[in-house]
Protein backbone atom coordinates (compact mmCIF):
# COMPACT_ATOMS: atom_id res chain seq x y z
CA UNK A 1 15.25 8.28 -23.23
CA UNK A 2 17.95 7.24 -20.59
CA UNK A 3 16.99 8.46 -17.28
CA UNK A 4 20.60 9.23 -15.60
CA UNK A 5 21.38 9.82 -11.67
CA UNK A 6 23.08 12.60 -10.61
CA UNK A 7 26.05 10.23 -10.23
CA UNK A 8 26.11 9.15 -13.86
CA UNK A 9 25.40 12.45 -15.30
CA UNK A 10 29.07 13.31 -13.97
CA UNK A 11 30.51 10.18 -15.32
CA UNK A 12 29.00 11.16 -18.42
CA UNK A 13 31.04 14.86 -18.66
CA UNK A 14 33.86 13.17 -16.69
CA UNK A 15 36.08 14.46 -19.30
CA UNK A 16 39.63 16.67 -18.94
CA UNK A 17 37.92 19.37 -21.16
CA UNK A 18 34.89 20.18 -19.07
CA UNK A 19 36.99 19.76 -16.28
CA UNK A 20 39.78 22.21 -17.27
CA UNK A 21 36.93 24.43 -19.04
CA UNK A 22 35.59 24.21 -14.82
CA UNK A 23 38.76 25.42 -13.42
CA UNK A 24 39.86 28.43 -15.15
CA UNK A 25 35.91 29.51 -14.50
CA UNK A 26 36.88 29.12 -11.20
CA UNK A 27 39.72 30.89 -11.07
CA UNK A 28 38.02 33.96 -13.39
CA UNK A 29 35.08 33.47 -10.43
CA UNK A 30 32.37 32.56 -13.31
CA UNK A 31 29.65 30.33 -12.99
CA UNK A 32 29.57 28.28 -16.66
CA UNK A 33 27.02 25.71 -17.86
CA UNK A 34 26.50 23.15 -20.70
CA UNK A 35 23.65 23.60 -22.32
CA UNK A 36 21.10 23.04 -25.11
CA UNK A 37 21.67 19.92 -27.62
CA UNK A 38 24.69 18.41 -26.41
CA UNK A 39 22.91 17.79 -22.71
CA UNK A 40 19.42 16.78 -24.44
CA UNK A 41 21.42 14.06 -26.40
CA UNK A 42 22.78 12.97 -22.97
CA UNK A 43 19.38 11.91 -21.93
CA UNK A 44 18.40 10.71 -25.51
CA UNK A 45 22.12 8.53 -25.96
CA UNK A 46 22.67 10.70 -29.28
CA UNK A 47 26.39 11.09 -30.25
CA UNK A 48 27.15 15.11 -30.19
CA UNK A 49 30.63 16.78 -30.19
CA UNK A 50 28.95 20.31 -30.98
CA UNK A 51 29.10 21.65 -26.90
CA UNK A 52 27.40 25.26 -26.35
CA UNK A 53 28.35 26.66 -23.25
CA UNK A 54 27.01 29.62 -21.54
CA UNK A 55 28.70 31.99 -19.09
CA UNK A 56 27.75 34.11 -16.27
CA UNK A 57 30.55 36.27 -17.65
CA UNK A 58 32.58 36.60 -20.50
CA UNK A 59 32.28 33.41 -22.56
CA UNK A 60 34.78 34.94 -24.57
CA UNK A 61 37.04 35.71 -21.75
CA UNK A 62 37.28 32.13 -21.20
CA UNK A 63 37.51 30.51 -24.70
CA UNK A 64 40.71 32.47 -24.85
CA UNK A 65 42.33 31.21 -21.67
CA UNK A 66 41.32 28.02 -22.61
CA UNK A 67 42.83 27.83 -25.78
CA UNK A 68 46.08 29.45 -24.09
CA UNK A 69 46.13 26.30 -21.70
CA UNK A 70 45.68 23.44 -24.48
CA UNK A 71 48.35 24.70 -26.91
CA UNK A 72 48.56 24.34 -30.54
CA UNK A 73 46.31 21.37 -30.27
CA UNK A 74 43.37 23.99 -30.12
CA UNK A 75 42.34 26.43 -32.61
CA UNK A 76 40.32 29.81 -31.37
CA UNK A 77 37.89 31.89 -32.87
CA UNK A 78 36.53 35.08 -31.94
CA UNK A 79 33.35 36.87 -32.86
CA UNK A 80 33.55 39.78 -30.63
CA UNK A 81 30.44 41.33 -32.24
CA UNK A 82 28.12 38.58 -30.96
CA UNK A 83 30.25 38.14 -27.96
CA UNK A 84 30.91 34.47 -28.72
CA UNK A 85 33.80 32.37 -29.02
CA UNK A 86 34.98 28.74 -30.77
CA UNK A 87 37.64 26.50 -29.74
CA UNK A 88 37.82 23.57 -31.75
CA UNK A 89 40.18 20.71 -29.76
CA UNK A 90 40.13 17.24 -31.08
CA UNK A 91 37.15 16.14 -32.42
CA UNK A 92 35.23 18.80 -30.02
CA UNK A 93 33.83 21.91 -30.97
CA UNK A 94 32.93 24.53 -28.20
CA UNK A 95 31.23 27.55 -28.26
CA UNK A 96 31.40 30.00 -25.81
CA UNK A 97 29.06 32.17 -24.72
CA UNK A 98 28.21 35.17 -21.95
CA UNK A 99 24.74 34.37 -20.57
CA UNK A 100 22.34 37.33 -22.00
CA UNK A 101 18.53 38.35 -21.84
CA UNK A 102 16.92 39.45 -25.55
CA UNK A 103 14.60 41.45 -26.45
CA UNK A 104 12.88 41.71 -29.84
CA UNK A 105 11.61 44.52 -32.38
CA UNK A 106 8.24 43.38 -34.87
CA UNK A 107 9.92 43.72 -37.88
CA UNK A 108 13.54 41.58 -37.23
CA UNK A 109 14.85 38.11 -35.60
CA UNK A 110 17.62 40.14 -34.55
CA UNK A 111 17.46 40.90 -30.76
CA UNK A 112 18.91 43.72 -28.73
CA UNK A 113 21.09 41.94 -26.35
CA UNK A 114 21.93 42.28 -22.66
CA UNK A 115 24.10 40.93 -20.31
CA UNK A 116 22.03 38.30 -17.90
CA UNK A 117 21.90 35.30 -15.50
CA UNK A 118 22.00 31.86 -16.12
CA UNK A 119 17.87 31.74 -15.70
CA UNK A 120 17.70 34.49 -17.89
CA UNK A 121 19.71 32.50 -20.79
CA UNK A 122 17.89 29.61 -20.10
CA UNK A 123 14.46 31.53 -20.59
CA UNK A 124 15.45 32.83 -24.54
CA UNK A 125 15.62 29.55 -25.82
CA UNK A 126 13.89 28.07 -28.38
CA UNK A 127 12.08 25.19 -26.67
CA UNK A 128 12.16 23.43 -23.06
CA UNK A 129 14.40 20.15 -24.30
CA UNK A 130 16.76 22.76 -25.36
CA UNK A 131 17.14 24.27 -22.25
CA UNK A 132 18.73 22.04 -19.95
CA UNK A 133 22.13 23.09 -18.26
CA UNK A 134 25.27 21.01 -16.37
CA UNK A 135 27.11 22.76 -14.83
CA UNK A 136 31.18 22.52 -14.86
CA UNK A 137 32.23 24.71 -11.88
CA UNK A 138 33.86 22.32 -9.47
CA UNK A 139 31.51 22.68 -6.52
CA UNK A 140 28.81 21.82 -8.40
CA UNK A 141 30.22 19.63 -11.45
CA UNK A 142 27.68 17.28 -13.31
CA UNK A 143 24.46 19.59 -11.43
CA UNK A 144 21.49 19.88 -13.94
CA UNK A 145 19.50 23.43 -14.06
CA UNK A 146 15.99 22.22 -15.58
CA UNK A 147 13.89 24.85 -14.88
CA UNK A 148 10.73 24.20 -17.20
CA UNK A 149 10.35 20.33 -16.91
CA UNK A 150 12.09 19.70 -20.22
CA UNK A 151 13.10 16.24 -18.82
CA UNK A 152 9.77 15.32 -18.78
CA UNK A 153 8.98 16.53 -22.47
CA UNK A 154 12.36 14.31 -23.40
CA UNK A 155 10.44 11.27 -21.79
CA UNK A 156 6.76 11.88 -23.32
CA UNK A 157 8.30 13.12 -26.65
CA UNK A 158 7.35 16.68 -26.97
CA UNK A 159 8.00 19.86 -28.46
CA UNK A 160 7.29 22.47 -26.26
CA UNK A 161 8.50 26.27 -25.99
CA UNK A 162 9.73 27.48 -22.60
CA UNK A 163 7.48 30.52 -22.56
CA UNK A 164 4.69 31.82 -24.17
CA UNK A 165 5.11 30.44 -27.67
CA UNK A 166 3.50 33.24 -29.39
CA UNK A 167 6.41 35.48 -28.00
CA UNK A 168 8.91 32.51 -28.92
CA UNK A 169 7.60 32.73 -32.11
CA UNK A 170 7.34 36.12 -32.74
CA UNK A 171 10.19 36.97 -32.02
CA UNK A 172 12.15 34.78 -33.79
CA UNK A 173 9.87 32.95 -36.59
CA UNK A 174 12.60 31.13 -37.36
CA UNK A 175 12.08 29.00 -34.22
CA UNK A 176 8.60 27.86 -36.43
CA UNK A 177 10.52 25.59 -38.91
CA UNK A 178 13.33 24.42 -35.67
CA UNK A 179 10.35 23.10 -33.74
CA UNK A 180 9.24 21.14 -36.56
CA UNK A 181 12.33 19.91 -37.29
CA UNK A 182 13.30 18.72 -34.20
CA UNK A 183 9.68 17.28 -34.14
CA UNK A 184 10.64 15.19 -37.22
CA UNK A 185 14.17 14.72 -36.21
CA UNK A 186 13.31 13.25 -32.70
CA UNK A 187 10.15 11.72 -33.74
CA UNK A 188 8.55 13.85 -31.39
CA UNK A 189 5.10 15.25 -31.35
CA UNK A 190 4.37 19.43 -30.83
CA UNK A 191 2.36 20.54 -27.55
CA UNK A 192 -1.07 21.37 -28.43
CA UNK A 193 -0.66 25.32 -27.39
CA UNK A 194 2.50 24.98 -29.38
CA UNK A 195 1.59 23.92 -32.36
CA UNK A 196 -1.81 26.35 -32.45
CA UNK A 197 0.82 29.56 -31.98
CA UNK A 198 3.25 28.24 -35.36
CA UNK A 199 -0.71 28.56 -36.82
CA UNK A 200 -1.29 31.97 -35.47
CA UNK A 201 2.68 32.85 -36.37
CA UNK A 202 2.99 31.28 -39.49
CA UNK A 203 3.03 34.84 -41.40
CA UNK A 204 5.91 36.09 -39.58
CA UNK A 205 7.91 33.25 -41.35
CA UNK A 206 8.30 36.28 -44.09
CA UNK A 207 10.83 38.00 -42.29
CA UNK A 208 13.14 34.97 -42.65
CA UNK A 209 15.94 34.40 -45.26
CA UNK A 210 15.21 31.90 -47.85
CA UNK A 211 18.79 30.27 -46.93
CA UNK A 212 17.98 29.88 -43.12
CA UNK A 213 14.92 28.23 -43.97
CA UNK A 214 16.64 26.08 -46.67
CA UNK A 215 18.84 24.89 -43.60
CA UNK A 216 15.76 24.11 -41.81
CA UNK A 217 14.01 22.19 -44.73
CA UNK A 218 17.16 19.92 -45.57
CA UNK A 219 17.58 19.15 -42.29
CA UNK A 220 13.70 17.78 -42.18
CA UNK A 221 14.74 16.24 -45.46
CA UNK A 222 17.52 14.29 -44.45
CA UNK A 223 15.39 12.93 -41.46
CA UNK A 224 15.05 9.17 -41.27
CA UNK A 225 10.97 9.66 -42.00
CA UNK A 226 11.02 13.27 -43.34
CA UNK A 227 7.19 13.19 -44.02
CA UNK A 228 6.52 13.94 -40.73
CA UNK A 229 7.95 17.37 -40.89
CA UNK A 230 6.00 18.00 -44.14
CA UNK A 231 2.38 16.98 -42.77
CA UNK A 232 2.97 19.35 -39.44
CA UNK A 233 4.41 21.94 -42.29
CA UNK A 234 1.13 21.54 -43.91
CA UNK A 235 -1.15 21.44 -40.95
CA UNK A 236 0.15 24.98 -39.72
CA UNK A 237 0.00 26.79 -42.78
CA UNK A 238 3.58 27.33 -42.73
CA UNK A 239 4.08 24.97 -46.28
CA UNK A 240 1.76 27.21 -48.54
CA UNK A 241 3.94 30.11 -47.82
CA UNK A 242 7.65 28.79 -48.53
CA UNK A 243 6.51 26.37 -50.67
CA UNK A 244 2.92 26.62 -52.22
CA UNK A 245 3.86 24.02 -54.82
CA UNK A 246 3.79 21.28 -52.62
CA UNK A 247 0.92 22.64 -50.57
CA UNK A 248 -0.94 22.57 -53.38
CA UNK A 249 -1.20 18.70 -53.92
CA UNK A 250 -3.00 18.25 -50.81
CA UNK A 251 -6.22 18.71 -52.62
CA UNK A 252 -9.00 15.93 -53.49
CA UNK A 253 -11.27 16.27 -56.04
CA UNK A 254 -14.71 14.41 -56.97
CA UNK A 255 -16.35 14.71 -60.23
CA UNK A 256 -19.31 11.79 -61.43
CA UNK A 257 -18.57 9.89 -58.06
CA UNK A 258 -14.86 9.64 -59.42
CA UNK A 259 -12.65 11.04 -57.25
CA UNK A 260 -8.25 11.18 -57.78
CA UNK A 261 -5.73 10.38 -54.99
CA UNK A 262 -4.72 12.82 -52.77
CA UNK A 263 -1.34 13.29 -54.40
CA UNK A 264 0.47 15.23 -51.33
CA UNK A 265 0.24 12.10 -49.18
CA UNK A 266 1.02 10.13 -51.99
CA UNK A 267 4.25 12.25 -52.40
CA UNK A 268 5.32 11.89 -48.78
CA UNK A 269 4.71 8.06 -49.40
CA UNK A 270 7.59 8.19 -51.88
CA UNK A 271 9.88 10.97 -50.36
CA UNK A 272 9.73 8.27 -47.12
CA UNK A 273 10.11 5.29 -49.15
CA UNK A 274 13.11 7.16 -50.82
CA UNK A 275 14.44 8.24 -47.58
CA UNK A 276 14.19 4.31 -47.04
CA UNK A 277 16.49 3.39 -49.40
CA UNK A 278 18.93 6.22 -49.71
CA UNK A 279 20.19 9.39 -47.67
CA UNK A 280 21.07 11.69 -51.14
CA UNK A 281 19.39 14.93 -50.17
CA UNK A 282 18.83 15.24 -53.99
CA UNK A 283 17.32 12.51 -54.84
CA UNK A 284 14.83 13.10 -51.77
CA UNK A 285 14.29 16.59 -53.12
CA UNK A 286 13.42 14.72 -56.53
CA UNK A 287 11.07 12.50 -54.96
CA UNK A 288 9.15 16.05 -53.38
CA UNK A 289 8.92 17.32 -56.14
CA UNK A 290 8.34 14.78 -58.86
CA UNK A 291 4.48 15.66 -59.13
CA UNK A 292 4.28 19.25 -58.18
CA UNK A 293 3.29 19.74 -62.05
CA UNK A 294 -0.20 17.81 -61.40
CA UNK A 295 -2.10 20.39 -60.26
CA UNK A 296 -1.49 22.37 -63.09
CA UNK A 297 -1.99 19.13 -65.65
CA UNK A 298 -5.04 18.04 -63.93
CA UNK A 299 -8.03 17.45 -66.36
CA UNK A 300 -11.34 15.95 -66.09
CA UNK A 301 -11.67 13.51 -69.05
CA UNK A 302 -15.48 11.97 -69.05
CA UNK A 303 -14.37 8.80 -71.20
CA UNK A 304 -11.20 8.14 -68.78
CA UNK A 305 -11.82 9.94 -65.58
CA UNK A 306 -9.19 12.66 -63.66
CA UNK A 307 -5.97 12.41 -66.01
CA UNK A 308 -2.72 14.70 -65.46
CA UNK A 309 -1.35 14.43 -68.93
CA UNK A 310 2.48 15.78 -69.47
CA UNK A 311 3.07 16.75 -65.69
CA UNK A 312 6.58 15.67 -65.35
CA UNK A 313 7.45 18.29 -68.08
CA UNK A 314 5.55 20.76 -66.31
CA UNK A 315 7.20 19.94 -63.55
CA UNK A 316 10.53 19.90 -65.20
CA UNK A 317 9.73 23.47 -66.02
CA UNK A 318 8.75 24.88 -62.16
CA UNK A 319 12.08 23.18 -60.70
CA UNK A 320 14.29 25.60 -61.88
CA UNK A 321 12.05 28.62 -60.52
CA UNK A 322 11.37 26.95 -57.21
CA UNK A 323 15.20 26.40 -56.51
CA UNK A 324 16.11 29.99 -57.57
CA UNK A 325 12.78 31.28 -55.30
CA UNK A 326 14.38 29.43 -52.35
CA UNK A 327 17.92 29.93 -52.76
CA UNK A 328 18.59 26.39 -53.72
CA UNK A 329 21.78 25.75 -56.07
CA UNK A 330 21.44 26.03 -59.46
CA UNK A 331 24.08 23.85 -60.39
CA UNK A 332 24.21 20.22 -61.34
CA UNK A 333 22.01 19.74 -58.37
CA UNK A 334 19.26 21.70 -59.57
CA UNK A 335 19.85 19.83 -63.12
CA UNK A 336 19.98 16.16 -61.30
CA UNK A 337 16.33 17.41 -59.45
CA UNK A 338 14.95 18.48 -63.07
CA UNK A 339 16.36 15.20 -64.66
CA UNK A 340 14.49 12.63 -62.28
CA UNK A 341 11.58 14.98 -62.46
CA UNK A 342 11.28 14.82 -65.95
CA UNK A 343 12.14 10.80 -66.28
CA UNK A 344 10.77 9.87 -63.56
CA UNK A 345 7.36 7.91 -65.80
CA UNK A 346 9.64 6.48 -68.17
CA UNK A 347 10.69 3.30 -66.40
CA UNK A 348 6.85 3.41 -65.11
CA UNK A 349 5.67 3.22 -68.86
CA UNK A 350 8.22 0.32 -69.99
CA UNK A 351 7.52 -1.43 -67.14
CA UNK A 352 3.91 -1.48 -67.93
CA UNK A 353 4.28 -3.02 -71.27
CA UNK A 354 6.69 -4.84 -73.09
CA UNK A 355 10.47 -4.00 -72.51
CA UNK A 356 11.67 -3.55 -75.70
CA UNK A 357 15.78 -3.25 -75.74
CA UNK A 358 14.82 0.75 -77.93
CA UNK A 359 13.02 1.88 -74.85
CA UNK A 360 15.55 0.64 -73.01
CA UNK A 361 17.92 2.00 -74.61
CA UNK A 362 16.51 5.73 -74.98
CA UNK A 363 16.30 5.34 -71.04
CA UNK A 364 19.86 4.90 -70.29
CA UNK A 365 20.95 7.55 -72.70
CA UNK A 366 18.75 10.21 -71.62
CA UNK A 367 19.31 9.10 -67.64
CA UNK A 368 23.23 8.50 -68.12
CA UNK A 369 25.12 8.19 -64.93
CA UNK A 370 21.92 8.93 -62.86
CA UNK A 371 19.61 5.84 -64.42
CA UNK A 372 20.26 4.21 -60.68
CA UNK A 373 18.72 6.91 -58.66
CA UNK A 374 16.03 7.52 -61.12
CA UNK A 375 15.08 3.12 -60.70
CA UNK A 376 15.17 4.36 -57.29
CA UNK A 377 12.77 6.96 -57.56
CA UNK A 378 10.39 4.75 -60.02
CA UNK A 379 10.14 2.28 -57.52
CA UNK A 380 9.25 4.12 -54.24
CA UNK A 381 6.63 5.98 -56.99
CA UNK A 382 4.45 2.99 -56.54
CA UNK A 383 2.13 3.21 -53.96
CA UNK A 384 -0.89 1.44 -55.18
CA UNK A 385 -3.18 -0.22 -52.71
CA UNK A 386 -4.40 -2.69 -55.20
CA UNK A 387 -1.45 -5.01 -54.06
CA UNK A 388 -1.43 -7.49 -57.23
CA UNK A 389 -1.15 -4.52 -59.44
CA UNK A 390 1.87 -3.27 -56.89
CA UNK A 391 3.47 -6.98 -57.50
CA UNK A 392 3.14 -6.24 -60.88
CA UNK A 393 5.13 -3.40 -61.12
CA UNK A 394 7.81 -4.23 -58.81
CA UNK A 395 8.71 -7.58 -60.81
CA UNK A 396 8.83 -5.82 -64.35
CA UNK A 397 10.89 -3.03 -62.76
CA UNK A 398 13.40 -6.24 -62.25
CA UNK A 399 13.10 -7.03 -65.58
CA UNK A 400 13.41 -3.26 -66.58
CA UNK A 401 17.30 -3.42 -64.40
CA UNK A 402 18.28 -6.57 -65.87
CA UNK A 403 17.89 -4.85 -69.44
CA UNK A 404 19.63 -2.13 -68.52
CA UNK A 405 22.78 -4.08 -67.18
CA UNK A 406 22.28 -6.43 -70.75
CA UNK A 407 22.48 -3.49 -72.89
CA UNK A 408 24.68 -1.20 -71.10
CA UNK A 409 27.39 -4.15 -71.58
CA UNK A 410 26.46 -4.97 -75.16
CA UNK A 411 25.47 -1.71 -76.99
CA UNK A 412 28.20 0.64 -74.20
CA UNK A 413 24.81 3.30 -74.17
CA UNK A 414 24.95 5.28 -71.29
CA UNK A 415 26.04 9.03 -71.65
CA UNK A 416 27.24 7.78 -75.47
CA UNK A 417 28.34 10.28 -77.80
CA UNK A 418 28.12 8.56 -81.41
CA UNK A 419 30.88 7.84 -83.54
CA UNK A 420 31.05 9.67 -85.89
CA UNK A 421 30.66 13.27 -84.72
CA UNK A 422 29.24 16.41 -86.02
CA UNK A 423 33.26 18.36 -86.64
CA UNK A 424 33.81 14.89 -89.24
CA UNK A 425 30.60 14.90 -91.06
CA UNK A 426 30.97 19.01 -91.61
CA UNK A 427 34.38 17.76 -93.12
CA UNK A 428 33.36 14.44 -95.28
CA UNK A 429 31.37 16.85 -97.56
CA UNK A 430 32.65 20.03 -97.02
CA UNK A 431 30.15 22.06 -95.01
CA UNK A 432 29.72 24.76 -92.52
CA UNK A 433 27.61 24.13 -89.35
CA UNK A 434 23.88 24.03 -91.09
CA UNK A 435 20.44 22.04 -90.72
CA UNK A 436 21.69 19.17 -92.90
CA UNK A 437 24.42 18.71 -90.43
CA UNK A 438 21.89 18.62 -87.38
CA UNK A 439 19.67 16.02 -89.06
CA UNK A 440 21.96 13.79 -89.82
CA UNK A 441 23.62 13.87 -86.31
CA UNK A 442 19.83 13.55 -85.08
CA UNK A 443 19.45 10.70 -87.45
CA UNK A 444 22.55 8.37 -86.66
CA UNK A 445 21.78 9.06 -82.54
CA UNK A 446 17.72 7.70 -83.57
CA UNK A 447 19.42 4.98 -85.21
CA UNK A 448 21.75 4.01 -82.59
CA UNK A 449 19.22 4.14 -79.55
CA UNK A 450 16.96 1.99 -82.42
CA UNK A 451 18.77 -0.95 -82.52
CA UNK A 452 19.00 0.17 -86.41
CA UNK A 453 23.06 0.47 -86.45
CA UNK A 454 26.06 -1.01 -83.94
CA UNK A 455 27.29 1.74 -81.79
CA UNK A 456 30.50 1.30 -84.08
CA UNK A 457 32.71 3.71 -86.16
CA UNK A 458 31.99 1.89 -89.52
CA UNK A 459 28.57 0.91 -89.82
CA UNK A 460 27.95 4.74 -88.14
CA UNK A 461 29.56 6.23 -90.76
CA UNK A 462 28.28 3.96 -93.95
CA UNK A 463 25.22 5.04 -92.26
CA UNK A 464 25.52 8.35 -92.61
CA UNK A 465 26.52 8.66 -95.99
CA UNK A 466 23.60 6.76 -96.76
CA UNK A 467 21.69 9.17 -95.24
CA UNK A 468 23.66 12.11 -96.37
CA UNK A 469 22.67 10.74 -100.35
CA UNK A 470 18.87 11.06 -99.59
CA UNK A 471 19.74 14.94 -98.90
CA UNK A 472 21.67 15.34 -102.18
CA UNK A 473 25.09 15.40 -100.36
CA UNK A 474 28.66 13.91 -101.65
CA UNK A 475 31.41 13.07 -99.78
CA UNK A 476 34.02 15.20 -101.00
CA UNK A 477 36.89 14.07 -98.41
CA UNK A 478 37.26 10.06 -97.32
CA UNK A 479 37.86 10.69 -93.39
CA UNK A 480 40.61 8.92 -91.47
CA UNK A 481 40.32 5.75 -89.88
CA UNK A 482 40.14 6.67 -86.21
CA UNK A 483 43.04 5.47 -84.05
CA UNK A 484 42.54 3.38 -80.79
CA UNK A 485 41.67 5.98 -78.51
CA UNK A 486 39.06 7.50 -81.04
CA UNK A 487 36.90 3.94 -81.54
CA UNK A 488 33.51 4.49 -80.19
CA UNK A 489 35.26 3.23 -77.21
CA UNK A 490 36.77 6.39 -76.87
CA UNK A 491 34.06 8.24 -76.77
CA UNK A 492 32.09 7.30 -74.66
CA UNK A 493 32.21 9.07 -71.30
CA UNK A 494 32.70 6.54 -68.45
């Protein structure tokens, strides 16, 4: 944190905007205030063009004769029902609003809202670092309004609500999953009296959309060291409702004076060493969920210990319902997420044993475009403390990439369709779609990914009506040659 003079906090806004947004308050005989994130970076040297600022007035009053004095280089928009205002200019965007007190009913986040002073805007929000207000009115330009010491939470790094956080929290549970993200986000740690009211809170989190928690939860994703936010999640109770899949690994269990890892740690492990090497949101959902199917795999085995046979395709199986539960897309997103979740022990069994160039193969098929982010995954998946056996792992993973570049080049693998397709062998003996046609096609891909035939047109296709003779079939039609663009070059997706 930067600890700024009165003097430099008005070099700071020195700007024509605030200036100009200044005067016409003036002359419309408001008093108008920055606050909330944008003056909270100040202090923390955070870039931020998103300005909130609140009015002892009509916020919306003033948007409009501020976009009237910029021009065309502005663009307004009202929300009269909220009583706020937008006026995007440059690379700025400004919301306006009047300065209100709120009030809250039990069973909604939705407050009944009434006109109010600058101390009574100050007191509804969500935590003390958020609270701090410049003003722009000319006599007092650059003045900061800090009424509940949240410069002194910005310098000892804490979360803390203005008021009594029970009421914070009640009112709006919502404000449960923004203090933990800004927790995360700023590296900051939650005030003891805090952090016990998201505990005696956490239930109200029910009354909250699955989107605007979503928002929440990505943005604690997409945090340079996102397990943070998970562990305080966890420690408040709040992950077990919104997400009792994850919750659920935190469990230890001893059996014979053999006991397995604690495999929710061990998934924040690789969801940070993820977040390490790459900021795709997906692939750091795939990394939280790559072994929430253990609990449900988990076995005691007496000659082997605690085993958790098949969970990746258990887990394949719960991604689909956990993204529709929590209004996550169900797109190609959702189908990238279930991919790496499903692959993600492949490269950790090659790279355990031999690499042959057929496992290899079978890897790059079934991964296709996505075999990078899934080496990704496989990697930050090793967390061993036996360091040798860590070593281990890393250097056959190199050995694993360098047989995926050598193959990719020769053998042209990855997202392959074979060449001779199902629409030619249904002509080259005369057949409707049927289970002859489906083992064949099955056969030639095996044989393919097997090292067993070239990923060419001819040997494919002597191959298949080899193939097709064990069955009992004939060719009846000689197919064309393919042309150029349909060699086995073209058809493979690139």
């Amino acid at each position: 944190m930067k600890n700024l003079t009165q003097e430099e906090l008005v070099k700071v806004i020195d700007k024509p905007i605030f200036h100009l947004v200044g005067e016409i308050a003036d002359e419309l005989g408001m008093e108008c205030h920055i606050v909330g994130g944008f003056v909270r970076d100040i202090f923390l040297e955070r870039p931020s063009n998103d300005i909130d600022i609140v009015v002892v007035g009509s916020g919306i009053g003033i948007a409009e004769a501020l976009h009237r004095r910029l021009g065309k280089k502005s663009h307004l928009s009202v929300f009269r029902n909220f009583g706020t205002a937008q006026v995007k200019y440059r690379d700025m965007e400004l919301e306006f609003v009047g300065a209100r007190r709120e009030s809250y009913s039990h069973d909604s986040r939705k407050p009944i809202v009434e006109d109010g002073t600058l101390d009574d805007d100050q007191k509804r929000r969500d935590f003390t670092i958020n609270a701090l207000a410049l003003c722009l009115n000319k006599e007092r330009f650059g003045q900061l309004t800090d009424p509940f010491d949240g410069l002194y939470d910005l310098e000892d790094g804490i979360v803390r609500t203005p008021l009594d956080p029970d009421i914070t929290f009640s009112d709006d549970p919502l404000r449960m999953m923004r203090c933990i993200r800004f927790a995360t986000q700023l590296r900051f740690y939650i005030e003891e009296e805090t952090f016990d009211a998201l505990i005696r809170n956490r239930e109200r989190i029910s009354i909250i959309s699955a989107e605007r928690i979503i928002e929440e939860l990505n943005k604690i994703m997409l945090s340079p060291t996102p397990s943070r936010g998970f562990v305080d999640l966890q420690r408040c109770g709040l992950l077990e409702i919104i997400m009792p899949e994850v919750a659920a690994l935190d469990c230890v269990e001893t059996r014979n004076g053999r006991s397995h890892k604690n495999n929710f740690y061990h998934t924040l492990e690789v969801l940070d060493n993820v977040a390490g090497k790459s900021d795709n949101l997906w692939l750091r959902w795939a990394a939280l969920l790559h072994d929430i199917g253990k609990p449900r795999s988990k076995q005691w085995e007496p000659a082997v210990g605690w085993t958790f046979h098949n969970h990746n395709y258990l887990g394949e199986i719960m991604v689909p319902k956990l993204f529709k539960r929590m209004k996550l897309p169900l797109d190609e997103r959702m189908k990238y997420v279930k991919k790496l979740v499903s692959l993600h022990m492949r490269p950790i069994a090659i790279a355990d044993d031999i690499v042959t160039d057929s496992a290899v193969r079978r890897l790059l098929f079934e991964a296709g475009d996505d075999i990078d982010d899934l080496m990704v995954l496989c990697e930050a998946d090793i967390t061993s403390k036996n360091e040798e056996r860590k070593r281990n792992f890393l250097n056959n993973f190199k050995l694993v990439r360098q047989k995926l570049v050598d193959i990719e080049e020769k053998d042209r693998i990855r997202n392959f369709q074979p060449p001779v397709d199902g629409n030619e062998i249904m002509e080259m003996f005369d057949l409707k779609p049927c289970k002859e046609i489906g083992i064949l096609k099955t056969k030639l891909k095996d044989a393919i990914l097997d090292g067993d035939v070239p990923n060419e047109y001819e040997p494919a296709l002597q191959f298949v009506i080899n193939e097709a003779e064990k069955l009992g079939l004939k060719v009846i039609k000689q197919p064309n040659k393919p042309t150029s663009e349909n060699t086995p070059e073209g058809n493979l997706t690139e």
